[in-house]
N, C-alpha and C. Protein backbone atom coordinates (compact mmCIF):
# COMPACT_ATOMS: atom_id res chain seq x y z
N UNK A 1 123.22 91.94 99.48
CA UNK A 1 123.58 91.39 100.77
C UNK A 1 122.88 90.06 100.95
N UNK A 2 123.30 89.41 101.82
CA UNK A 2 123.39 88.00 101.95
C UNK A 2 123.21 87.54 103.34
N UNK A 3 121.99 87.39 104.11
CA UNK A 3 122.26 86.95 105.54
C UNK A 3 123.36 87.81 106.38
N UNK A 4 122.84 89.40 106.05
CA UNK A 4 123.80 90.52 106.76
C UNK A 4 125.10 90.73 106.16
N UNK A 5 125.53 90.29 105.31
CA UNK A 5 127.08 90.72 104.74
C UNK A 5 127.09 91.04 103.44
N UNK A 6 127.81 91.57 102.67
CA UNK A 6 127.72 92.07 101.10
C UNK A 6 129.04 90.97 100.79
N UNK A 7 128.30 90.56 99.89
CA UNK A 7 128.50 89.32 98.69
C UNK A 7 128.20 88.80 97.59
N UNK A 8 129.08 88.32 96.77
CA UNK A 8 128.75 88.89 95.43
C UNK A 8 128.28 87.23 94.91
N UNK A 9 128.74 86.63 96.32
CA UNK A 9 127.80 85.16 95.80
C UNK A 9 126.33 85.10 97.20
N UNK A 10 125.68 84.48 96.47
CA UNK A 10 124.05 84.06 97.39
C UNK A 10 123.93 82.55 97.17
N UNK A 11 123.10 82.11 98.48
CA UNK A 11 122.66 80.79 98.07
C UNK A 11 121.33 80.82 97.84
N UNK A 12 120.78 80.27 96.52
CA UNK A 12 119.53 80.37 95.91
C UNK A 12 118.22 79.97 97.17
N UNK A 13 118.78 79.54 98.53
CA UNK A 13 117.92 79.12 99.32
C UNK A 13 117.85 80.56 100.54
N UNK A 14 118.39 81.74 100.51
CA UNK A 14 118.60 82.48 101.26
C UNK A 14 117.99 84.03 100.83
N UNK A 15 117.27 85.13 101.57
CA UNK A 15 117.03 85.98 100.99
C UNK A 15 118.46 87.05 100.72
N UNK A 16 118.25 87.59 99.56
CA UNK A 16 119.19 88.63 98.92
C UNK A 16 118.31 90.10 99.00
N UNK A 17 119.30 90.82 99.53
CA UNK A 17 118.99 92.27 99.81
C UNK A 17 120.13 92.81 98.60
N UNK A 18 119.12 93.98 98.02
CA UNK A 18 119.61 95.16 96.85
C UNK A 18 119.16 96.31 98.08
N UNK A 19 120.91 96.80 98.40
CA UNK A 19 120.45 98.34 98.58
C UNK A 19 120.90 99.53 97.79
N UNK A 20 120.30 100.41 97.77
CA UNK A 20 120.56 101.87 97.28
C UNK A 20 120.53 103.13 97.91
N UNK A 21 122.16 103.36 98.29
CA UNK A 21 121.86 104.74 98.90
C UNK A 21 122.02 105.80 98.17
N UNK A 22 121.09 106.85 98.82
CA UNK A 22 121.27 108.03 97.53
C UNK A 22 120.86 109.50 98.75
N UNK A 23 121.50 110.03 97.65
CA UNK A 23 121.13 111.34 99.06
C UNK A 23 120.57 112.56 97.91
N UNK A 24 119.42 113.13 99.06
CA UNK A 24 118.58 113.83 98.40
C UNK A 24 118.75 115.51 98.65
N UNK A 25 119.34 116.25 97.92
CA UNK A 25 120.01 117.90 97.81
C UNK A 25 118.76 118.64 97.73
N UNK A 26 117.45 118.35 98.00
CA UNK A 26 116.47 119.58 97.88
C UNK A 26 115.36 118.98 98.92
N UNK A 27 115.32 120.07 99.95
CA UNK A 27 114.19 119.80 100.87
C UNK A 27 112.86 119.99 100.00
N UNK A 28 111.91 118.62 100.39
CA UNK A 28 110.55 119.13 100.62
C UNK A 28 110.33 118.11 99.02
N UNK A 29 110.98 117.47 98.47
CA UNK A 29 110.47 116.69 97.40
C UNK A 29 109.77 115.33 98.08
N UNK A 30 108.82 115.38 96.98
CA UNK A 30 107.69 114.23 97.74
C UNK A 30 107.87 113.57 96.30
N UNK A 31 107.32 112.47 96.48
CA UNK A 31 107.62 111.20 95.11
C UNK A 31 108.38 110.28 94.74
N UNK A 32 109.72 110.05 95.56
CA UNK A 32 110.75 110.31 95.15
C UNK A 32 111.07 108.81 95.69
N UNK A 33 111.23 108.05 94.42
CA UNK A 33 111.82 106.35 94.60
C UNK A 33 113.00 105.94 94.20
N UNK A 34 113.09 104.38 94.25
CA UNK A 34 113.98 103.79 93.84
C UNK A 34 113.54 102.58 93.16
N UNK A 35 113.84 102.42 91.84
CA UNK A 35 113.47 101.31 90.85
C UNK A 35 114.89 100.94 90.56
N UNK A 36 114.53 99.31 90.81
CA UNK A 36 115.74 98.38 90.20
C UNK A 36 115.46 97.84 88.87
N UNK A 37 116.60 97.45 88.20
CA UNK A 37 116.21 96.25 86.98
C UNK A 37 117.02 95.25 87.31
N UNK A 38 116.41 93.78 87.65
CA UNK A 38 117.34 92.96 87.89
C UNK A 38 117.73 92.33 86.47
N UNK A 39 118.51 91.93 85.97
CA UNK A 39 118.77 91.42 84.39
C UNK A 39 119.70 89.80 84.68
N UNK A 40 119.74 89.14 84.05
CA UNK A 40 120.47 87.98 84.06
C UNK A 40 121.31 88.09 83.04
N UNK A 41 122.14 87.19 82.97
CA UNK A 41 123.52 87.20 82.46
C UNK A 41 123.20 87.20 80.75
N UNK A 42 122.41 87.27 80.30
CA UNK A 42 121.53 87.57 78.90
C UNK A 42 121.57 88.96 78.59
N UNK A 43 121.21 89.73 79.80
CA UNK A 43 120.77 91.31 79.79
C UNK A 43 119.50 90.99 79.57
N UNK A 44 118.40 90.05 79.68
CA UNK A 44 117.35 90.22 79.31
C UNK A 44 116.24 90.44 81.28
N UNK A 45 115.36 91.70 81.25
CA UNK A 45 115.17 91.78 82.33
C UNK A 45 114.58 90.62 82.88
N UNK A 46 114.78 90.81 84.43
CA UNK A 46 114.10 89.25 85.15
C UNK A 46 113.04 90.00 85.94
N UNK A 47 113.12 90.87 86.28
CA UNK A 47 112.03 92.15 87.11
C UNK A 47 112.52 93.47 86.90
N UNK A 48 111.45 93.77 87.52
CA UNK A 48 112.15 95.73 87.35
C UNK A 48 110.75 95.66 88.74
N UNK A 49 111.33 96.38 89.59
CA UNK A 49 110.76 96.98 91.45
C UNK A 49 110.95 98.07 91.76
N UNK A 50 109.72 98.91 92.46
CA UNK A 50 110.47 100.04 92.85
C UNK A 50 109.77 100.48 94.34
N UNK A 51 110.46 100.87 95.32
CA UNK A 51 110.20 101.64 96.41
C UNK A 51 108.56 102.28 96.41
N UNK A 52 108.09 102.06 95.47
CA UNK A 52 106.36 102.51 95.30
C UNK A 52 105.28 102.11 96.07
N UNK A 53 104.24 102.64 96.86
CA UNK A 53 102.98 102.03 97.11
C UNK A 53 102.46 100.95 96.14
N UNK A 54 102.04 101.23 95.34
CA UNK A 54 101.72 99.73 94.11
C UNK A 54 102.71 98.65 93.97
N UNK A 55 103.98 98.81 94.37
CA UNK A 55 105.12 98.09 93.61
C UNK A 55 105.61 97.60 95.05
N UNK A 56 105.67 98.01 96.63
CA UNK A 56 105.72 97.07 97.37
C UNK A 56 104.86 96.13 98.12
N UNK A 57 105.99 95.17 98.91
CA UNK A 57 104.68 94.67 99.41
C UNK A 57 104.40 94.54 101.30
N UNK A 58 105.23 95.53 101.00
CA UNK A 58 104.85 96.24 102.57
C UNK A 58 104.72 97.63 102.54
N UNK A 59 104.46 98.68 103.81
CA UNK A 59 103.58 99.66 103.62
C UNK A 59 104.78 100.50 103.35
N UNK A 60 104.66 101.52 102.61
CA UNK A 60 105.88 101.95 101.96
C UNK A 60 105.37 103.51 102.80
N UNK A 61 106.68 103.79 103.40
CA UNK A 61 106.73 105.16 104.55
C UNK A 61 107.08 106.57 104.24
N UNK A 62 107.60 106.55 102.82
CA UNK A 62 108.30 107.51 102.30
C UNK A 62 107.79 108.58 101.01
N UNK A 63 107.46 107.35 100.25
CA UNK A 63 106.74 107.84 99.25
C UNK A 63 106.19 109.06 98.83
N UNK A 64 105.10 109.15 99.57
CA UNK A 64 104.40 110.49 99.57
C UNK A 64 104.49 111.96 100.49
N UNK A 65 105.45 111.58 100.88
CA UNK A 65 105.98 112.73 102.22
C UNK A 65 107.03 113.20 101.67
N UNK A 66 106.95 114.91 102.13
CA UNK A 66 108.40 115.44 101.71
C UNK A 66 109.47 115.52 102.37
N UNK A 67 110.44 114.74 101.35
CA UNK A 67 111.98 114.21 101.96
C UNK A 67 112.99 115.43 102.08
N UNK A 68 112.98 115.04 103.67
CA UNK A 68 114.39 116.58 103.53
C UNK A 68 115.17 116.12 103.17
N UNK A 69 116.39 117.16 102.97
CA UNK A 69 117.57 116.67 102.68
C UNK A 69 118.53 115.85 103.18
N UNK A 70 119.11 115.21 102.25
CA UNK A 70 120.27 113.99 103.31
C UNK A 70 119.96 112.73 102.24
N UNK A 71 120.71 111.81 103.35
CA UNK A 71 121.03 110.54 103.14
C UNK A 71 119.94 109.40 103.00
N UNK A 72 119.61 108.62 102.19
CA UNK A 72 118.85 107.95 102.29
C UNK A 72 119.28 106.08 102.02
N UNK A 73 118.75 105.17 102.63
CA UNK A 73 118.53 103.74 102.22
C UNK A 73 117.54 102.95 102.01
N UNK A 74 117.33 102.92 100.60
CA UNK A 74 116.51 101.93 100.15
C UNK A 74 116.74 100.58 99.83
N UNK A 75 116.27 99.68 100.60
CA UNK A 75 116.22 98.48 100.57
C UNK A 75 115.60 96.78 100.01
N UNK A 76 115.54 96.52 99.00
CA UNK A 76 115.00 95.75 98.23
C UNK A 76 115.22 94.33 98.79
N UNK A 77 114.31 92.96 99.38
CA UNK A 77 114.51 91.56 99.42
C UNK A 77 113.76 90.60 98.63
N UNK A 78 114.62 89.60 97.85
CA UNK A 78 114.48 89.23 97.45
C UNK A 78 114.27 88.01 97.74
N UNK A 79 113.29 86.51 97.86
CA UNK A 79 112.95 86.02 98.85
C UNK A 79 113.76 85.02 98.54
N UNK A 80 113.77 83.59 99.65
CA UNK A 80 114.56 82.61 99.16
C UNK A 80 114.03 81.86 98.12
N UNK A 81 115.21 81.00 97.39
CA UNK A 81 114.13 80.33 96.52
C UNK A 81 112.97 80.86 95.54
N UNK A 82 113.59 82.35 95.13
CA UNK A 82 113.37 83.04 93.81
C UNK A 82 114.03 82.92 92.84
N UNK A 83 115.12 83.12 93.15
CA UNK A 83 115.99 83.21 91.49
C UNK A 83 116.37 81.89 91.30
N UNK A 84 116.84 81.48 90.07
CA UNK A 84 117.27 80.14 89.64
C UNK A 84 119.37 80.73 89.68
N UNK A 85 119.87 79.83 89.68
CA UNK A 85 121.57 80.14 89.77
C UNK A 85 121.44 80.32 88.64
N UNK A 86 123.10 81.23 88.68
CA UNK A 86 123.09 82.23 87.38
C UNK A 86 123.58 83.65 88.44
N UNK A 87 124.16 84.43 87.05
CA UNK A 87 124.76 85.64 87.32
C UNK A 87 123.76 86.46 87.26
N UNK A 88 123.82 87.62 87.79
CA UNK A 88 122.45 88.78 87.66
C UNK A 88 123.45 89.98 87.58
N UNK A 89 122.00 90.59 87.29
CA UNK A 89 123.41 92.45 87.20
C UNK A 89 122.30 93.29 87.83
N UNK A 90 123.05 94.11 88.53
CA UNK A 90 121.38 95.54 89.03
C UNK A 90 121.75 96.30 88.43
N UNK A 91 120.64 97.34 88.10
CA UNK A 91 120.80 98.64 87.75
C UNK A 91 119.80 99.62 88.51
N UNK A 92 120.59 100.99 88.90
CA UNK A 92 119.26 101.39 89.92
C UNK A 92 119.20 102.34 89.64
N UNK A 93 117.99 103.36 89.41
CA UNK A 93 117.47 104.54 89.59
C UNK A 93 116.78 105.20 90.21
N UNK A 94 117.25 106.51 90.83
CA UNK A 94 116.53 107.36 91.90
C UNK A 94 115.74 108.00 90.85
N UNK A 95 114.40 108.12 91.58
CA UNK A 95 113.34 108.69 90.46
C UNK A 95 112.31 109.37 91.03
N UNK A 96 112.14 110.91 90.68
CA UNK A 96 110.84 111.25 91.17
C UNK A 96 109.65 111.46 89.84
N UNK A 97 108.06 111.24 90.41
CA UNK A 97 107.07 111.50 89.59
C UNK A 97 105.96 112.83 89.96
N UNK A 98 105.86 112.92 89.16
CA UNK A 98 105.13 114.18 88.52
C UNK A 98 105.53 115.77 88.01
N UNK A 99 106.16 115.91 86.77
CA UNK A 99 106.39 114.44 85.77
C UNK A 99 108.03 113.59 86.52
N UNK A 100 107.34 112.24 85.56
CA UNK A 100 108.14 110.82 86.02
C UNK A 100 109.97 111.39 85.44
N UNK A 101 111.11 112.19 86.09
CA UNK A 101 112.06 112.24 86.00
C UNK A 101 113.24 111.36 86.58
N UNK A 102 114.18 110.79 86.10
CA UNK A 102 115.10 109.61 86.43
C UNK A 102 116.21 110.85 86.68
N UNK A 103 116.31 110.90 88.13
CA UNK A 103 117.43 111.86 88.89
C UNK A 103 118.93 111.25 88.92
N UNK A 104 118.71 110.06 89.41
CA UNK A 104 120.11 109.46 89.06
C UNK A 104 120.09 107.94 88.45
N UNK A 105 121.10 107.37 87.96
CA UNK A 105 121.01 106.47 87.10
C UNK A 105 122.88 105.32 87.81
N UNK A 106 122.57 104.23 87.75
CA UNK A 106 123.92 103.34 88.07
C UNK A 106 122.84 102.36 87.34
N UNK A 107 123.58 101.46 86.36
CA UNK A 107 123.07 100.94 85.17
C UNK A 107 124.53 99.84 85.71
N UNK A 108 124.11 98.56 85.39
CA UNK A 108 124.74 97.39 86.08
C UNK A 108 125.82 97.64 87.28
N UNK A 109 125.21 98.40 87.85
CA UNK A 109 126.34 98.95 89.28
C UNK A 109 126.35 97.84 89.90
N UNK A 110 126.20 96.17 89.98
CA UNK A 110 126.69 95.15 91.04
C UNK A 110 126.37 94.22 90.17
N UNK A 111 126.77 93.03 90.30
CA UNK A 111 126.65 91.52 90.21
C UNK A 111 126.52 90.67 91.00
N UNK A 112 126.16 89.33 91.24
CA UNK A 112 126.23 88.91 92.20
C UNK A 112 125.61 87.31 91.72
N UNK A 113 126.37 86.41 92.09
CA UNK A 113 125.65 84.97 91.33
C UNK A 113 125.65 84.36 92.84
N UNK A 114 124.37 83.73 91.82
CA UNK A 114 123.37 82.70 92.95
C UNK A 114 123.47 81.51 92.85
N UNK A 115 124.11 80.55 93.68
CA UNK A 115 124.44 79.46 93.56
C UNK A 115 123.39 78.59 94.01
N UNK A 116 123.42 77.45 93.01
CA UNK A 116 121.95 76.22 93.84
C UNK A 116 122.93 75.60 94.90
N UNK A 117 122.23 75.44 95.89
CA UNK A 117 122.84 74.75 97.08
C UNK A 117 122.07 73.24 97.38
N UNK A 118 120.99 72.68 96.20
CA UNK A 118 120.57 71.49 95.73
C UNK A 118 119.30 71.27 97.08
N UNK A 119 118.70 72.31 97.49
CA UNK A 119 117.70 72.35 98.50
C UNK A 119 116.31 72.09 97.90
N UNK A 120 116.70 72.32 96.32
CA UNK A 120 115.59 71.83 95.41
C UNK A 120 115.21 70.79 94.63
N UNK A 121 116.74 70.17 94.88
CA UNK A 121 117.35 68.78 93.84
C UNK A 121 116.56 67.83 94.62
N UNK A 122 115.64 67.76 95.44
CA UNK A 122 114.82 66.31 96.19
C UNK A 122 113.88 65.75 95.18
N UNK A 123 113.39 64.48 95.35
CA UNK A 123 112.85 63.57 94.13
C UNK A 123 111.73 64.76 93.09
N UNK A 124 112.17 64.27 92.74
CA UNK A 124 111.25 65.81 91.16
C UNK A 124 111.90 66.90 90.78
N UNK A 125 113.05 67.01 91.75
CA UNK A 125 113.67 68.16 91.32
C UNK A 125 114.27 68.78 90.04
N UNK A 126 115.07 67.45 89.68
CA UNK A 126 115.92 67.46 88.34
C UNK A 126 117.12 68.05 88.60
N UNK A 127 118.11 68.28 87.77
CA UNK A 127 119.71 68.58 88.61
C UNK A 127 119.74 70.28 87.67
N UNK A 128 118.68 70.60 86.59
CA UNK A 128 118.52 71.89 86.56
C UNK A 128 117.25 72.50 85.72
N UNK A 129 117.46 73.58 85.96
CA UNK A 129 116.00 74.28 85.83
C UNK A 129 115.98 75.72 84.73
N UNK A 130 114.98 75.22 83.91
CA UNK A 130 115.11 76.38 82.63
C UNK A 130 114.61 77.69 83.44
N UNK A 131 115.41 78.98 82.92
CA UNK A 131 114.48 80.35 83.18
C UNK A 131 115.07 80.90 84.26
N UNK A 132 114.73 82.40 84.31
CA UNK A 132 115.48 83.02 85.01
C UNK A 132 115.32 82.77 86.69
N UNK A 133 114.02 82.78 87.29
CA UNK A 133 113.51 82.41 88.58
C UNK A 133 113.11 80.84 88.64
N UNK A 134 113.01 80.91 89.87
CA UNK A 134 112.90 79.16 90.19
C UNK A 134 111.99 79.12 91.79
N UNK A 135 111.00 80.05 91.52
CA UNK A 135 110.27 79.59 93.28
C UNK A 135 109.45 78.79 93.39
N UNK A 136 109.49 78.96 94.60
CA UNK A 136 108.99 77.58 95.20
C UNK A 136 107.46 77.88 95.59
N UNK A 137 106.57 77.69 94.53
CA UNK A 137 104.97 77.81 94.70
C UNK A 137 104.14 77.06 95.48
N UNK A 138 103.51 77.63 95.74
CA UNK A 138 102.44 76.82 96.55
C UNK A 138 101.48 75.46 95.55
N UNK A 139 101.29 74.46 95.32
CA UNK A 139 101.06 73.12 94.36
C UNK A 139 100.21 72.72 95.78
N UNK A 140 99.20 72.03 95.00
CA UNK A 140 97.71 70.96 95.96
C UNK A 140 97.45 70.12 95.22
N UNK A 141 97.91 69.15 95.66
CA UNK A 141 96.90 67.61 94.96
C UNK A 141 95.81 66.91 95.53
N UNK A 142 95.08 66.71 94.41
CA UNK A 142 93.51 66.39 95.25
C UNK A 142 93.04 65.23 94.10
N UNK A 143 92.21 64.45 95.35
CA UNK A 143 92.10 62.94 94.36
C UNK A 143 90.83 62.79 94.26
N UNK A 144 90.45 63.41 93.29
CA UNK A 144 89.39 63.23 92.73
C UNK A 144 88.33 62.20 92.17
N UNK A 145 88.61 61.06 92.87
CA UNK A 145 87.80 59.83 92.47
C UNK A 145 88.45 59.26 91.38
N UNK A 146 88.22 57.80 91.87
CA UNK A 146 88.47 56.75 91.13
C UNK A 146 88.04 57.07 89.25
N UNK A 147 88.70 56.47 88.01
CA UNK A 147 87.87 56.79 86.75
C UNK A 147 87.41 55.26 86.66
N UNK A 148 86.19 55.16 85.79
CA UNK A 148 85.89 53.98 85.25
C UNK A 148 86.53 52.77 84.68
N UNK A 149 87.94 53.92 83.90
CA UNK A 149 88.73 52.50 83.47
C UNK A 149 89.17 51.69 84.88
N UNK A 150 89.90 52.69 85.74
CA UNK A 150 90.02 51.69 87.14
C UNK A 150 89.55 50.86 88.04
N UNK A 151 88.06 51.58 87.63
CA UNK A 151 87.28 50.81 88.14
C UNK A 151 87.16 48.94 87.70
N UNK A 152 87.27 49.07 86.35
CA UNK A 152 86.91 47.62 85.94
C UNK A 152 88.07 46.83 85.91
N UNK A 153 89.69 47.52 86.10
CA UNK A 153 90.54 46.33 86.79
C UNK A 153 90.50 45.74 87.86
């Protein structure tokens, strides 16, 4: 999803949501996630995430509590100005641990290409960019004093 709508194009400047619904047939299982593999048009992975305490990065509510039965949505964002354009593929698995069992499996279940919308193309940008991601890091320049050769022009 795309700024609230499901779309199979994104603009590389916008966050992208991966959801996964899955519904869970046995009360009282505790563990019980959702890991993506995002892959690029290579098949070579670009991440792999999952619904985990360690693996998000907000406080994850579910995890360790036992899930009754029913319906569930797990929700994955992806921030702006992560991925570089290019096609991607998901693949998702519902998974519980101890032991680590893969309950259900959708293996390139969506696509979805990310278009540059040139929000990055400003002086330094270049018109393209090697590799699968393309964010936008935090960079500090600091001027560290004059050198000697400058000095003596």
């Amino acid at each position: 999803m795309s700024e609230g709508s499901l779309s199979a194009e994104v603009d590389i400047d916008k966050p992208t949501s991966v959801e996964v619904t899955f519904y869970n047939y046995a009360d009282g299982i505790k563990n019980l996630f959702v890991n993506i593999y995002l892959m690029d048009s290579g098949g070579a992975v670009v991440l792999s995430t999952a619904s985990t305490p360690a693996a998000n990065a907000i406080k994850e509510e579910w995890f360790e509590k036992p899930h009754p039965g029913g319906l569930y949505r797990a929700i994955c964002t992806i921030p702006p100005n992560f991925l570089n354009d290019g096609r991607y593929f998901v693949s998702a698995f519902v998974v519980t641990l101890g032991p680590l069992q893969v309950e259900a499996r959708a293996e390139q279940a969506l696509s979805f290409e990310v278009f540059d919308t040139g929000v990055m193309r400003e002086p330094g940008g270049g018109t393209s960019w090697p590799g699968a991601v393309r964010p936008r890091l935090p960079w500090k320049t600091e001027f560290l004093g004059r050198s000697a050769e400058a000095e003596r022009q």
